[in-house]
Protein backbone atom coordinates (compact mmCIF):
# COMPACT_ATOMS: atom_id res chain seq x y z
CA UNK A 1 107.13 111.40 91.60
CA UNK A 2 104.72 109.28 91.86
CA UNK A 3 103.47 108.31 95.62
CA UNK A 4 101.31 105.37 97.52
CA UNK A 5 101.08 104.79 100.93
CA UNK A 6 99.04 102.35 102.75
CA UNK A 7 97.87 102.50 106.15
CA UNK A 8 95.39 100.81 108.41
CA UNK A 9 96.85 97.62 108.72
CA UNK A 10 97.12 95.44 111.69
CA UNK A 11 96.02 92.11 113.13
CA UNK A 12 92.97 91.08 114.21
CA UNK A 13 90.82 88.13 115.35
CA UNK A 14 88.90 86.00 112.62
CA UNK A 15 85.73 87.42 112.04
CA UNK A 16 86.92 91.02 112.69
CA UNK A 17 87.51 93.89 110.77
CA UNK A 18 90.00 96.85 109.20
CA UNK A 19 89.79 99.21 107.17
CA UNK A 20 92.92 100.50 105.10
CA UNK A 21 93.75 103.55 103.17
CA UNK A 22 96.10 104.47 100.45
CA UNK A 23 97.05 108.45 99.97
CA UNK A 24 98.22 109.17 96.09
CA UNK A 25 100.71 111.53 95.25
CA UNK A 26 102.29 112.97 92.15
CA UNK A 27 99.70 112.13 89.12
CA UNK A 28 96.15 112.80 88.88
CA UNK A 29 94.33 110.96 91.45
CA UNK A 30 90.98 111.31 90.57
CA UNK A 31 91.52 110.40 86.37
CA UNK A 32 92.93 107.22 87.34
CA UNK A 33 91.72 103.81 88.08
CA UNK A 34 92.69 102.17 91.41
CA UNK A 35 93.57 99.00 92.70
CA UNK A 36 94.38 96.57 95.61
CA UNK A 37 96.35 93.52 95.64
CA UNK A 38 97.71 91.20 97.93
CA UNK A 39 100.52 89.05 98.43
CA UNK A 40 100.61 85.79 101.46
CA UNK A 41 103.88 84.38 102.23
CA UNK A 42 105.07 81.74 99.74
CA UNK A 43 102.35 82.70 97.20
CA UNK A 44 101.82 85.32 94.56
CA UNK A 45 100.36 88.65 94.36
CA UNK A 46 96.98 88.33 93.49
CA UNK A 47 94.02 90.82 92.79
CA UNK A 48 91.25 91.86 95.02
CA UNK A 49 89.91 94.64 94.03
CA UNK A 50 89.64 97.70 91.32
CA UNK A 51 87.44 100.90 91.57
CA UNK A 52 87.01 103.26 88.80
CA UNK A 53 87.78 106.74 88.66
CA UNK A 54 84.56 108.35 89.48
CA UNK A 55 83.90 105.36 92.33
CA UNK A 56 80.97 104.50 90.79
CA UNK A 57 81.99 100.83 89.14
CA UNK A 58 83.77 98.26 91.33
CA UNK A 59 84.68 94.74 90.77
CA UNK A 60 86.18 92.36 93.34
CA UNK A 61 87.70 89.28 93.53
CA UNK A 62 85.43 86.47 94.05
CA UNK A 63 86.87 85.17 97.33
CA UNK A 64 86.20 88.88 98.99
CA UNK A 65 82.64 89.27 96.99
CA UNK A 66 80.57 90.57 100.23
CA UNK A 67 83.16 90.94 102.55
CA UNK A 68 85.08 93.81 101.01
CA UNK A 69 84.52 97.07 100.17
CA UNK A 70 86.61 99.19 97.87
CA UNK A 71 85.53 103.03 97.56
CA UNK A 72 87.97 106.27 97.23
CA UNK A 73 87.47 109.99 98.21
CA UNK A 74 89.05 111.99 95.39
CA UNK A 75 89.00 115.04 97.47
CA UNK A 76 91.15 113.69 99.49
CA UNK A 77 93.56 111.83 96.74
CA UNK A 78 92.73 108.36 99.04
CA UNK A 79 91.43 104.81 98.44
CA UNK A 80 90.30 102.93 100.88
CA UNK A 81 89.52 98.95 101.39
CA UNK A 82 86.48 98.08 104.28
CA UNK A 83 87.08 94.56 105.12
CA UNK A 84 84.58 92.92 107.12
CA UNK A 85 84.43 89.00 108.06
CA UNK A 86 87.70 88.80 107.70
CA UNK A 87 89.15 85.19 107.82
CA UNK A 88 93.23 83.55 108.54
CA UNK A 89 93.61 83.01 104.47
CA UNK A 90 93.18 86.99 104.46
CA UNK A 91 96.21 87.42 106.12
CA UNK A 92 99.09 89.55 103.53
CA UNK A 93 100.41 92.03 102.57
CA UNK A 94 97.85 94.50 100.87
CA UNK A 95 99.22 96.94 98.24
CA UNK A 96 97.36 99.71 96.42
CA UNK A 97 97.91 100.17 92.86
CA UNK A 98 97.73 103.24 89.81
CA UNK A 99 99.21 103.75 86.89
CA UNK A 100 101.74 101.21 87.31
CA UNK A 101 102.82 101.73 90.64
CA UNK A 102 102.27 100.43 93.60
CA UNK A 103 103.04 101.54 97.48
CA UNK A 104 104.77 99.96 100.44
CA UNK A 105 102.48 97.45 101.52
CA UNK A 106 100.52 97.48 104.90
CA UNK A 107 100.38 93.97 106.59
CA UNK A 108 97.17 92.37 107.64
CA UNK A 109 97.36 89.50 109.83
CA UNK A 110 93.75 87.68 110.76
CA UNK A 111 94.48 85.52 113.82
CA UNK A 112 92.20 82.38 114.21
């Protein structure tokens, strides 16, 4: 069946930075495109950001625009999410998304 798990999350000061991963099991990793969300306390999911299948088109959300970097390693069936300049309001849960489905969640939490 089909499999996501995140990793990599954590807390960290303001300013900081983490990088998360997402290992995809049980479909065709490299044919599919790729996403990650997040979802604060008391608010919505929301996108932030999606990567192609060949990694070479990416498109972000504009409140991560330049801080975040989205990439994958289709050798390795994982996505990853470089965030830099991180900030409180960053603080959620992240999930990775494909076809549908989406993992467990790894929590970020951005102290200030």
């Amino acid at each position: 069946q089909v499999q996501l798990v995140e990793s990599g999350g954590g807390l960290v000061q303001s300013g900081g930075s983490l990088r998360l991963s997402c290992v995809g099991s049980g479909f065709t990793f490299s044919r599919n495109v790729l996403s990650w969300y997040r979802q604060a306390p008391g608010k919505e999911r929301e996108f932030v950001a999606v990567i192609n299948s060949a990694g070479g088109s990416t498109r972000y959300a504009d409140f991560v625009k330049g801080r975040f970097t989205i990439s994958r390693d289709n050798t390795k069936n994982t996505l990853y999410l470089q965030m830099n300049s991180l900030k409180s309001e960053d603080t959620a849960v992240y999930y990775c998304s494909a076809i549908g489905y989406r993992g467990q969640g790894t929590q970020v939490t951005v102290s200030s």
